[in-house]
PDB file of N, CA and C in Angstrom:
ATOM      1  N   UNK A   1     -14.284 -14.813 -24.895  1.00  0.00           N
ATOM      2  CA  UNK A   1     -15.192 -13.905 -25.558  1.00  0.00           C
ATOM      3  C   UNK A   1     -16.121 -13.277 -24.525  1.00  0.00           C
ATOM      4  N   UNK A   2     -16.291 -11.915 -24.736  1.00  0.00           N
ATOM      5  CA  UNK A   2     -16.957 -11.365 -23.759  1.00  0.00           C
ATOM      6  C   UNK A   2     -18.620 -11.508 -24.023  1.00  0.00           C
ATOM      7  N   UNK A   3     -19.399 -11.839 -23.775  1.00  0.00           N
ATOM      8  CA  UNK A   3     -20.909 -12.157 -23.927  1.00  0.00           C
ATOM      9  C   UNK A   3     -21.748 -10.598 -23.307  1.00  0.00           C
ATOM     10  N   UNK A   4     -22.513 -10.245 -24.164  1.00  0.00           N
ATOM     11  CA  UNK A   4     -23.231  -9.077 -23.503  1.00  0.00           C
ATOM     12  C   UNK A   4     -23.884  -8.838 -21.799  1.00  0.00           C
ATOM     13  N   UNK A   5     -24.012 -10.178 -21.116  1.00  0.00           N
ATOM     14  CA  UNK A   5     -24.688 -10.108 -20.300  1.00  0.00           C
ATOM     15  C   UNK A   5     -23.271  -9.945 -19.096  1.00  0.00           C
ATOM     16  N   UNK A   6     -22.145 -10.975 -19.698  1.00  0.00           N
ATOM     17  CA  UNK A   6     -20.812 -10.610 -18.733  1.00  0.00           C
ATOM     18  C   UNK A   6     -20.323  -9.252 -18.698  1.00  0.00           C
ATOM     19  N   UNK A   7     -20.420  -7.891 -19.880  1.00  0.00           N
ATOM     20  CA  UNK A   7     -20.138  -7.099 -20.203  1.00  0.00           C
ATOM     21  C   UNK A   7     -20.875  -6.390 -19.359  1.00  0.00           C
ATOM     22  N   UNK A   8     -22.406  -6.613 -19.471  1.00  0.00           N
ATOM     23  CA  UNK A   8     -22.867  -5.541 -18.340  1.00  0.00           C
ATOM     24  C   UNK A   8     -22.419  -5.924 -16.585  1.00  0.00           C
ATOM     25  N   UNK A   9     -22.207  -7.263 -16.431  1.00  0.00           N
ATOM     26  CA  UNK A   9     -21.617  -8.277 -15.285  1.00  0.00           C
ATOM     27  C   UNK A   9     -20.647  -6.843 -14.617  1.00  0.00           C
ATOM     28  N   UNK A  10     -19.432  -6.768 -15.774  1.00  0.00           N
ATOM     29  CA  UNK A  10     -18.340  -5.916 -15.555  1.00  0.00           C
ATOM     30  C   UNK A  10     -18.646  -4.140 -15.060  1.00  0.00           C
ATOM     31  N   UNK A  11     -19.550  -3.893 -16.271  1.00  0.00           N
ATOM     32  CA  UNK A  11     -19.754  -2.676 -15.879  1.00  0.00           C
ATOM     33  C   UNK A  11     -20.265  -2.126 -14.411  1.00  0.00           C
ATOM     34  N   UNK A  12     -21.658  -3.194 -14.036  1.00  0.00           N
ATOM     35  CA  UNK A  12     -21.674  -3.125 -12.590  1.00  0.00           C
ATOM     36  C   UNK A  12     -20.748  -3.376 -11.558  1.00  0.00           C
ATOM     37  N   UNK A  13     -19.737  -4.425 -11.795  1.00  0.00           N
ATOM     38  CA  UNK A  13     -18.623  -4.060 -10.985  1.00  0.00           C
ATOM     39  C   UNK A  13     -18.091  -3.055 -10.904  1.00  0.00           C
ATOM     40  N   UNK A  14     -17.587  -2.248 -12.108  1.00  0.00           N
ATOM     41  CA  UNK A  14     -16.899  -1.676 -11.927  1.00  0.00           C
ATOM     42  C   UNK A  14     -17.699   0.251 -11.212  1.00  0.00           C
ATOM     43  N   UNK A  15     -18.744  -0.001 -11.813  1.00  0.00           N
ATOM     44  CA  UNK A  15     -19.095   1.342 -11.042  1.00  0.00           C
ATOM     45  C   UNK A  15     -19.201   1.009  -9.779  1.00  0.00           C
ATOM     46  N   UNK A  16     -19.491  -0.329  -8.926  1.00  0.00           N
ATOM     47  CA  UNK A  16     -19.489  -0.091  -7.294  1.00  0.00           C
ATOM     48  C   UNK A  16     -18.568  -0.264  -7.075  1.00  0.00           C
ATOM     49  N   UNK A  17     -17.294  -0.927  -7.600  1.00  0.00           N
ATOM     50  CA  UNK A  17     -16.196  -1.040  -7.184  1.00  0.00           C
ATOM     51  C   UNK A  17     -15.934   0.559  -7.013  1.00  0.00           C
ATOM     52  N   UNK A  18     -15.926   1.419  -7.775  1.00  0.00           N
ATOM     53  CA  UNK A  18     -15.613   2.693  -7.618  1.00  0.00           C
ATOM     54  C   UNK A  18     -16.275   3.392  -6.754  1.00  0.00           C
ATOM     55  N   UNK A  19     -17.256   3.312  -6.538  1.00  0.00           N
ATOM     56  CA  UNK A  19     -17.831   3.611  -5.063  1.00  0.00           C
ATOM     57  C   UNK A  19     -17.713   3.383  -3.961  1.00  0.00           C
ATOM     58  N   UNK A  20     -17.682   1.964  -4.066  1.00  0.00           N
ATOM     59  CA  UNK A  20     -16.890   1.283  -2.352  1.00  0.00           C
ATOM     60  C   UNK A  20     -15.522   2.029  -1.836  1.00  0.00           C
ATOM     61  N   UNK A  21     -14.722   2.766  -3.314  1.00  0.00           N
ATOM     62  CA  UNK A  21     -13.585   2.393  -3.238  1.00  0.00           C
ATOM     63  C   UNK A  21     -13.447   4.425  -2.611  1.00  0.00           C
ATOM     64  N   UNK A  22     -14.572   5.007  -3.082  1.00  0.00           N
ATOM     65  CA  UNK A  22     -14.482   6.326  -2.445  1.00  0.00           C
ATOM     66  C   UNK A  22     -15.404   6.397  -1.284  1.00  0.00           C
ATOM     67  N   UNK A  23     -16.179   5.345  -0.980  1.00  0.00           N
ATOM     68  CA  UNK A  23     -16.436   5.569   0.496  1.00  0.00           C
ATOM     69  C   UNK A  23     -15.825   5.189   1.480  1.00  0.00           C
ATOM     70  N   UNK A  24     -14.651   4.061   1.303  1.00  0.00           N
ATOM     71  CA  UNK A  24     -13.364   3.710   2.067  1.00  0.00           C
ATOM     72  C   UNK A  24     -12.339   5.095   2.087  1.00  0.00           C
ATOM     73  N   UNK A  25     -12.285   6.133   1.160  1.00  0.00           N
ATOM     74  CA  UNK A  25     -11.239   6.773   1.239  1.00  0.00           C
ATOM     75  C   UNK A  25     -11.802   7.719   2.245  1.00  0.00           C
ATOM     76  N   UNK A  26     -13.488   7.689   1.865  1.00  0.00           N
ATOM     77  CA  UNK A  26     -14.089   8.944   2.906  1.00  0.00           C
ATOM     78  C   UNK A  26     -13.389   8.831   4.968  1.00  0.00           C
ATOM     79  N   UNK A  27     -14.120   7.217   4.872  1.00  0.00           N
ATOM     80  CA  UNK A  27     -13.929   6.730   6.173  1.00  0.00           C
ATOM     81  C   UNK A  27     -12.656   6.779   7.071  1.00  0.00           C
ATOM     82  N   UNK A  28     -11.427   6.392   5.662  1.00  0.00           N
ATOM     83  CA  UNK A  28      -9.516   6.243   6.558  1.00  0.00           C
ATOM     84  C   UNK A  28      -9.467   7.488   6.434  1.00  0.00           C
ATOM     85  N   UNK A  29      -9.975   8.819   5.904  1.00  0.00           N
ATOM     86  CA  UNK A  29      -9.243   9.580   6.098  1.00  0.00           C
ATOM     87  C   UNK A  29      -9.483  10.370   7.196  1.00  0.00           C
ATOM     88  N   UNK A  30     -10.588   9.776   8.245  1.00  0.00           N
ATOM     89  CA  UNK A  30     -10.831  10.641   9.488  1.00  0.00           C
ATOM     90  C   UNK A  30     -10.106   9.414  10.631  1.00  0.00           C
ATOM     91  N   UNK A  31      -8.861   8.249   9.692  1.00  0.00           N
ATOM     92  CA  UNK A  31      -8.872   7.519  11.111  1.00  0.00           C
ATOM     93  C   UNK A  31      -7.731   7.410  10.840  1.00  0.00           C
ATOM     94  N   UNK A  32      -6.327   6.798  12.252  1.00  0.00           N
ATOM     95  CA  UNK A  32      -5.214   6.329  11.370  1.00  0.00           C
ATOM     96  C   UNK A  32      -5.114   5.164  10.591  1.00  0.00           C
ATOM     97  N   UNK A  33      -4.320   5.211   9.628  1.00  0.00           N
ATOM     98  CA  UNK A  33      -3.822   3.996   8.612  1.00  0.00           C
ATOM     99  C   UNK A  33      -3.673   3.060   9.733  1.00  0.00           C
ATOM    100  N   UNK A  34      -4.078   1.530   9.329  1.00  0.00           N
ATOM    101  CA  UNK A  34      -4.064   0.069   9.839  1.00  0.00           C
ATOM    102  C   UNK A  34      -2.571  -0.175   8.297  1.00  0.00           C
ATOM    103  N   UNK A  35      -1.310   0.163   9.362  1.00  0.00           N
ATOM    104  CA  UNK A  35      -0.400  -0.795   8.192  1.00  0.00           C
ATOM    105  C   UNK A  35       0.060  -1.822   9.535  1.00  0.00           C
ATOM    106  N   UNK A  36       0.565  -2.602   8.646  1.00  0.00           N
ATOM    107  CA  UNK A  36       1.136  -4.246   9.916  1.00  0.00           C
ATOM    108  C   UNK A  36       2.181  -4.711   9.411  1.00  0.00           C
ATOM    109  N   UNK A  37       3.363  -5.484  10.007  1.00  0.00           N
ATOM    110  CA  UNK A  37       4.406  -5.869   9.349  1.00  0.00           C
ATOM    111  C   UNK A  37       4.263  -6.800   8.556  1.00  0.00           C
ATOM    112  N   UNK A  38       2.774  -7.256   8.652  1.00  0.00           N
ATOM    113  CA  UNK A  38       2.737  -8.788   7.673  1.00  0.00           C
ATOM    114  C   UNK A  38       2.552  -8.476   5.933  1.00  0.00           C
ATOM    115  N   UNK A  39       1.987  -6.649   6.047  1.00  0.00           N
ATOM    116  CA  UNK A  39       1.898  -6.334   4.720  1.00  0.00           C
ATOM    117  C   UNK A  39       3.144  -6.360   3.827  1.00  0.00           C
ATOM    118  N   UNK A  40       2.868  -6.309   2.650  1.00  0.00           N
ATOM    119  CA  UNK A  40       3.943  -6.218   1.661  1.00  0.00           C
ATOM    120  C   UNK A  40       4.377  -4.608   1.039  1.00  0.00           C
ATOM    121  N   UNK A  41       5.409  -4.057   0.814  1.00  0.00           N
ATOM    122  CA  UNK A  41       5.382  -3.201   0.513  1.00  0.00           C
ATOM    123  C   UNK A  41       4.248  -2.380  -0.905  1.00  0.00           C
ATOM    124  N   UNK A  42       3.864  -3.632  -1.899  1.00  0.00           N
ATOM    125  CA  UNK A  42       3.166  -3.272  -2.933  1.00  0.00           C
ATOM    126  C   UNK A  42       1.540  -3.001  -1.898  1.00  0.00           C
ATOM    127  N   UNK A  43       1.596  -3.903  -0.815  1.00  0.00           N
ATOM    128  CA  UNK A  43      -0.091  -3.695  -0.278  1.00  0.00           C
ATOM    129  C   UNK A  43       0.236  -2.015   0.282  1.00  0.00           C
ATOM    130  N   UNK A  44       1.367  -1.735   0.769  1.00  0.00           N
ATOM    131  CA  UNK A  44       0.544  -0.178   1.504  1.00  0.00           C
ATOM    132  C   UNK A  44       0.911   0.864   0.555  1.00  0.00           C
ATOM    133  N   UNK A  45       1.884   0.616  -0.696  1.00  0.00           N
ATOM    134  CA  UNK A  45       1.791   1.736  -1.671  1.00  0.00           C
ATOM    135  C   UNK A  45       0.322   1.813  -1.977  1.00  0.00           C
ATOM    136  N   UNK A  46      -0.323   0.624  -2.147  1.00  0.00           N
ATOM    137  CA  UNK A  46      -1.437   0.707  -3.382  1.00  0.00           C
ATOM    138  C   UNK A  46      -2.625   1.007  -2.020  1.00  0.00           C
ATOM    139  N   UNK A  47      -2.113   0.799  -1.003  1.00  0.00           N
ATOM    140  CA  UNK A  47      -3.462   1.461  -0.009  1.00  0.00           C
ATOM    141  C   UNK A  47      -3.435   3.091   0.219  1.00  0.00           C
ATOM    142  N   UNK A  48      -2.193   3.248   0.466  1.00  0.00           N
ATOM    143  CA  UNK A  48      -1.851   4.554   0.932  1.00  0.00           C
ATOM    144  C   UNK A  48      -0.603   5.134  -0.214  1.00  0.00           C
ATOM    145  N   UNK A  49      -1.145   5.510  -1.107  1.00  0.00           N
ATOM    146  CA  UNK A  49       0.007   5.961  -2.174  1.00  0.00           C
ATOM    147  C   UNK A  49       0.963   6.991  -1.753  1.00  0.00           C
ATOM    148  N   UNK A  50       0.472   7.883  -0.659  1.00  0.00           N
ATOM    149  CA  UNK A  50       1.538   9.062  -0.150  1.00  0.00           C
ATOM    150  C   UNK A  50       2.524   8.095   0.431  1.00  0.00           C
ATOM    151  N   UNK A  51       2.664   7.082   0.995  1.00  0.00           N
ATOM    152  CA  UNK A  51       3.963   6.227   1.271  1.00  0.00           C
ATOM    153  C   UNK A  51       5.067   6.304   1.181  1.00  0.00           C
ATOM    154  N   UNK A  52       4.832   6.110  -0.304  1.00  0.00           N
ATOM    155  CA  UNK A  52       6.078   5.438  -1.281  1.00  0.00           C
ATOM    156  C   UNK A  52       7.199   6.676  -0.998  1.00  0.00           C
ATOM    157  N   UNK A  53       7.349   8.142  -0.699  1.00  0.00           N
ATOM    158  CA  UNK A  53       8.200   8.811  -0.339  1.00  0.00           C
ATOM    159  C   UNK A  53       8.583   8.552   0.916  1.00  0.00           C
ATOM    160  N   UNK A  54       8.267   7.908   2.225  1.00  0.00           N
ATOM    161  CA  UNK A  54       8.789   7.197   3.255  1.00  0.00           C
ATOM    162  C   UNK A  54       9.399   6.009   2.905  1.00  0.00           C
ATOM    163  N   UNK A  55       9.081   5.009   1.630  1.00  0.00           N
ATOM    164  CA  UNK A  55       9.769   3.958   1.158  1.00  0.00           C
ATOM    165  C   UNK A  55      11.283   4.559   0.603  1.00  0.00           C
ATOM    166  N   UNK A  56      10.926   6.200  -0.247  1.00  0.00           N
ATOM    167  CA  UNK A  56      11.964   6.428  -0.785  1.00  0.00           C
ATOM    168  C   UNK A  56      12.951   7.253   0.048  1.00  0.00           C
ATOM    169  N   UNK A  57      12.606   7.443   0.970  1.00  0.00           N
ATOM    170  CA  UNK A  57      13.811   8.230   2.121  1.00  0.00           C
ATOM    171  C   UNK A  57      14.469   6.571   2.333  1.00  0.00           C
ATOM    172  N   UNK A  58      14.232   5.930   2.483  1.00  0.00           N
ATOM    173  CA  UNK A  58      14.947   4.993   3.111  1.00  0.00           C
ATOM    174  C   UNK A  58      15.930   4.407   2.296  1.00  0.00           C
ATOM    175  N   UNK A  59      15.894   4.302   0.938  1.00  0.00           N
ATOM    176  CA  UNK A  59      16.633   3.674  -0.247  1.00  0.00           C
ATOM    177  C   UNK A  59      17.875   3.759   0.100  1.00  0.00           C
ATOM    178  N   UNK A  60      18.591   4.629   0.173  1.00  0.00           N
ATOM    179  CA  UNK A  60      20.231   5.005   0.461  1.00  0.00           C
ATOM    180  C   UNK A  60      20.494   3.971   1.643  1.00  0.00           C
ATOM    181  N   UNK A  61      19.480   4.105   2.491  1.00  0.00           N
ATOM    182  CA  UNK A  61      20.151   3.287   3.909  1.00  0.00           C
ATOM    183  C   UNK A  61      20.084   2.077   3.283  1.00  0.00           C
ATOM    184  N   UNK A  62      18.844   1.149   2.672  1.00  0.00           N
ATOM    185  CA  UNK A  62      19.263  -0.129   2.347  1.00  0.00           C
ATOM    186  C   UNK A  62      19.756  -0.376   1.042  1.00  0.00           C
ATOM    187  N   UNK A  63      20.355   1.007   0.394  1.00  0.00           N
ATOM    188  CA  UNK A  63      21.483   0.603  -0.417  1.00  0.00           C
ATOM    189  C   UNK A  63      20.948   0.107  -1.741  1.00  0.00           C
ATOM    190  N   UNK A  64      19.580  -0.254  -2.060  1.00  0.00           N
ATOM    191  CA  UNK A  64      18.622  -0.456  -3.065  1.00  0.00           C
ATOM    192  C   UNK A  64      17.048   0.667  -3.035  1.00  0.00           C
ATOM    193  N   UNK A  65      16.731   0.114  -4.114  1.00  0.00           N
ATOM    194  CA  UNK A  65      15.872   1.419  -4.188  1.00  0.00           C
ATOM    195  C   UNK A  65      14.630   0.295  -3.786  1.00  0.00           C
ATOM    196  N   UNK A  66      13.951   0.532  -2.533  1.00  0.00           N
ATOM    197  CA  UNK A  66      13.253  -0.559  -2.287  1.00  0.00           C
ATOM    198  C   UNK A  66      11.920  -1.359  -3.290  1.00  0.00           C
ATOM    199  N   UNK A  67      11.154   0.060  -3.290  1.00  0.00           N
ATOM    200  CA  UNK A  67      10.112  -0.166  -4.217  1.00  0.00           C
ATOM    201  C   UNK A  67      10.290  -1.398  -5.367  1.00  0.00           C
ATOM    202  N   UNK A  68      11.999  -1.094  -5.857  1.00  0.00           N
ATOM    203  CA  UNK A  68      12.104  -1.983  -6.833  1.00  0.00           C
ATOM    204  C   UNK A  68      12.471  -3.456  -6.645  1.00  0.00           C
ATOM    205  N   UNK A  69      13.211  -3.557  -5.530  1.00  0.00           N
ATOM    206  CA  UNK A  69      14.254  -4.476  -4.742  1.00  0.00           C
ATOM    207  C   UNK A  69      12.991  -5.773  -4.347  1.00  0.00           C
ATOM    208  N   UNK A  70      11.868  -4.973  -3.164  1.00  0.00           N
ATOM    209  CA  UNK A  70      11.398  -5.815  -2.517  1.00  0.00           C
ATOM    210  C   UNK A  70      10.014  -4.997  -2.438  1.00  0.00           C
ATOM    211  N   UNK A  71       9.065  -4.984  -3.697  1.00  0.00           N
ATOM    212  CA  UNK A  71       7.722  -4.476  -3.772  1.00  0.00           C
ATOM    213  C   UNK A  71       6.955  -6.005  -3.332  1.00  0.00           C
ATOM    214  N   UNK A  72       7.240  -6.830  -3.210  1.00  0.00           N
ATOM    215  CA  UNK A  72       6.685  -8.325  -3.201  1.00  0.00           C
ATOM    216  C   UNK A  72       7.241  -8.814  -1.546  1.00  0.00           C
ATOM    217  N   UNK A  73       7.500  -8.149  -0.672  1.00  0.00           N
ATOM    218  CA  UNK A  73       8.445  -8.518   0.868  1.00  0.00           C
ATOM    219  C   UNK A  73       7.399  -7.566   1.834  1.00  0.00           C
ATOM    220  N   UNK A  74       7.288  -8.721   2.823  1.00  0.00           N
ATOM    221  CA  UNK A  74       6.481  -7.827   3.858  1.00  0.00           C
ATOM    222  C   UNK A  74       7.314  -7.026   4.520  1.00  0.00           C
ATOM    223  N   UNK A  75       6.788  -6.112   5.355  1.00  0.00           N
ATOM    224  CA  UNK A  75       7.638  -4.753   5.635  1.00  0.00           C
ATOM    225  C   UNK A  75       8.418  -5.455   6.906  1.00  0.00           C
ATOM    226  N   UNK A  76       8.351  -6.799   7.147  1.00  0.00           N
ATOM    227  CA  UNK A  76       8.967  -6.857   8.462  1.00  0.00           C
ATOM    228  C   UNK A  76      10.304  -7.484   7.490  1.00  0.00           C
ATOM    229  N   UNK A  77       9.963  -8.211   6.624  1.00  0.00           N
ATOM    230  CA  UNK A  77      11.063  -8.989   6.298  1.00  0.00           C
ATOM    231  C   UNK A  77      11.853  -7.685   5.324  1.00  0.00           C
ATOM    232  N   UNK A  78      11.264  -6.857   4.825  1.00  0.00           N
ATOM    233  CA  UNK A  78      12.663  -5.550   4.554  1.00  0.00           C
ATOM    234  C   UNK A  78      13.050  -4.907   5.094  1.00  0.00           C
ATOM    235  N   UNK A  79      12.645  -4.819   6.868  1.00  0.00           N
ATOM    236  CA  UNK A  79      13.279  -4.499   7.643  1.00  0.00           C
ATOM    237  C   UNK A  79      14.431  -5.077   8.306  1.00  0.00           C
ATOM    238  N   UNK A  80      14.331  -6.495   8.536  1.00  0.00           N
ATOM    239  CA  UNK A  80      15.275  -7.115   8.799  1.00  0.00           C
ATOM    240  C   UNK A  80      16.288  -7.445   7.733  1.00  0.00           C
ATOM    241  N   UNK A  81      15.829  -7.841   6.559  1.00  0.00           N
ATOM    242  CA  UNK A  81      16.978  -7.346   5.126  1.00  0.00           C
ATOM    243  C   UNK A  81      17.662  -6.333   4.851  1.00  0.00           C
ATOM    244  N   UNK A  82      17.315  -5.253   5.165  1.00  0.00           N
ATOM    245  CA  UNK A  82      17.815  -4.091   4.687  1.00  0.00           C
ATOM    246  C   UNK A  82      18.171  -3.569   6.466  1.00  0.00           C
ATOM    247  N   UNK A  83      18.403  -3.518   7.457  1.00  0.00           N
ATOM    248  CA  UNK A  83      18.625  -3.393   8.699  1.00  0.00           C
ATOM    249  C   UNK A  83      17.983  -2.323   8.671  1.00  0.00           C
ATOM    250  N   UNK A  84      16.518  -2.222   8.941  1.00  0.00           N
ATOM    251  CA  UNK A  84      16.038  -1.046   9.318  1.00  0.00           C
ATOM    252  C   UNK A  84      15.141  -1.111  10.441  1.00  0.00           C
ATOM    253  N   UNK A  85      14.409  -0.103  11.409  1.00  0.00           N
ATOM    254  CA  UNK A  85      14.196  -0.012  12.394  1.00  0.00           C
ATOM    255  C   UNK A  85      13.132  -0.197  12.156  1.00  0.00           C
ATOM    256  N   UNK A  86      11.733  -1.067  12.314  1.00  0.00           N
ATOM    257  CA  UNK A  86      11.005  -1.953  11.993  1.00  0.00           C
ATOM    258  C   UNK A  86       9.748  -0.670  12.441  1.00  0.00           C
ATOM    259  N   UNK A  87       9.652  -0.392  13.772  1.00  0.00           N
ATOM    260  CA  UNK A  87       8.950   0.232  14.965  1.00  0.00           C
ATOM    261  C   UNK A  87       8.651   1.240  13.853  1.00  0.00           C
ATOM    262  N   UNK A  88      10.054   2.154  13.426  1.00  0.00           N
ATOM    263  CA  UNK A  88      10.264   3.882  13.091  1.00  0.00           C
ATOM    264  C   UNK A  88       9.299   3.532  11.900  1.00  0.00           C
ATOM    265  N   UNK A  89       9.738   2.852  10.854  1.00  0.00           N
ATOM    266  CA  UNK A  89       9.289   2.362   9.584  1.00  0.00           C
ATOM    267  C   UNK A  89       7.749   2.506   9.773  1.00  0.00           C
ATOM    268  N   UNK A  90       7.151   1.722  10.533  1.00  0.00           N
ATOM    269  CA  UNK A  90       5.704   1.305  10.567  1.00  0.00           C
ATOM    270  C   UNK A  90       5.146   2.837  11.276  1.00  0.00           C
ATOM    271  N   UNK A  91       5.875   3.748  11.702  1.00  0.00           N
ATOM    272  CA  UNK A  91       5.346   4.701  13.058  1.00  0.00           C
ATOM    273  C   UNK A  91       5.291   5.556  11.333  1.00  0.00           C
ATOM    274  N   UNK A  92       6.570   5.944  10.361  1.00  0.00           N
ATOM    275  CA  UNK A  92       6.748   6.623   9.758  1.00  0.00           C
ATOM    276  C   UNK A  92       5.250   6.297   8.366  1.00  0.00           C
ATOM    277  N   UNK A  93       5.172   5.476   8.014  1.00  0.00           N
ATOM    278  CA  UNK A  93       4.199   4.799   7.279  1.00  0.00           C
ATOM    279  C   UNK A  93       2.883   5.461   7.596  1.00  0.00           C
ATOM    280  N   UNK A  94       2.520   5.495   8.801  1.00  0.00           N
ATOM    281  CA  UNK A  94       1.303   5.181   9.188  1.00  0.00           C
ATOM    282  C   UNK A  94       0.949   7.070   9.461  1.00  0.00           C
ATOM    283  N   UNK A  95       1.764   7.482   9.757  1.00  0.00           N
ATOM    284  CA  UNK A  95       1.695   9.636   9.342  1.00  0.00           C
ATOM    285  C   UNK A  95       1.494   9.739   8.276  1.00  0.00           C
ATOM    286  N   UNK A  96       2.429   9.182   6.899  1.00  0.00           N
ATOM    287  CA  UNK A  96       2.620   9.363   5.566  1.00  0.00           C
ATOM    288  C   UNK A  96       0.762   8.783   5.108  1.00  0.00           C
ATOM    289  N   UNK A  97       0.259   7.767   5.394  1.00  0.00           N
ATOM    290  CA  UNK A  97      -0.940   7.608   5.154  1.00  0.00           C
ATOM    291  C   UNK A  97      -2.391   8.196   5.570  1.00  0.00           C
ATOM    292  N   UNK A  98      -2.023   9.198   6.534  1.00  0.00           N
ATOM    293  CA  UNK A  98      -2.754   9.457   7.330  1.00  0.00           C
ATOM    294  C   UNK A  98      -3.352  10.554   6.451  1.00  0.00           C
TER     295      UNK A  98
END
């Protein structure tokens, strides 16, 4: 049960959450994207949403549509699953976020 005082609890989260969350976009977008192979593919869609069309050029080569395959796999381990060039991937990522 939500209690009035947790309710306002939420609401203040959620308006600074929304603030933090556009003064982070202010800041990456004058720097390059920090992606790493330890991330998971769901961490740099949901950091950098222009991505996911560098996730989706690649689908044909690993033969699955990744997003769906391996949204839960760090980008090193769907590189080595899907034989892809680990370096290009992370070089290609990190333009697409930029």
């Amino acid at each position: 049960m939500i209690t009035p005082s947790s309710q306002q609890a939420v609401s203040v989260y959620q308006r600074e959450g929304r603030a933090g969350m556009q003064n982070a976009s202010k800041s990456d977008a004058s720097s390059t994207p920090v992606i790493t192979p330890e991330m998971t593919v769901l961490d740099v869609i949901a950091k950098y949403r222009s991505t996911e069309t560098v996730f989706k050029s690649y689908d044909q080569q690993a033969g699955v549509c990744i997003c769906c395959e391996a949204l839960f796999d760090s980008l090193e381990d769907v590189a080595h699953k899907f034989g892809l060039n680990l370096e290009k991937l992370l070089s290609e990522l990190e333009k697409a976020g930029a």
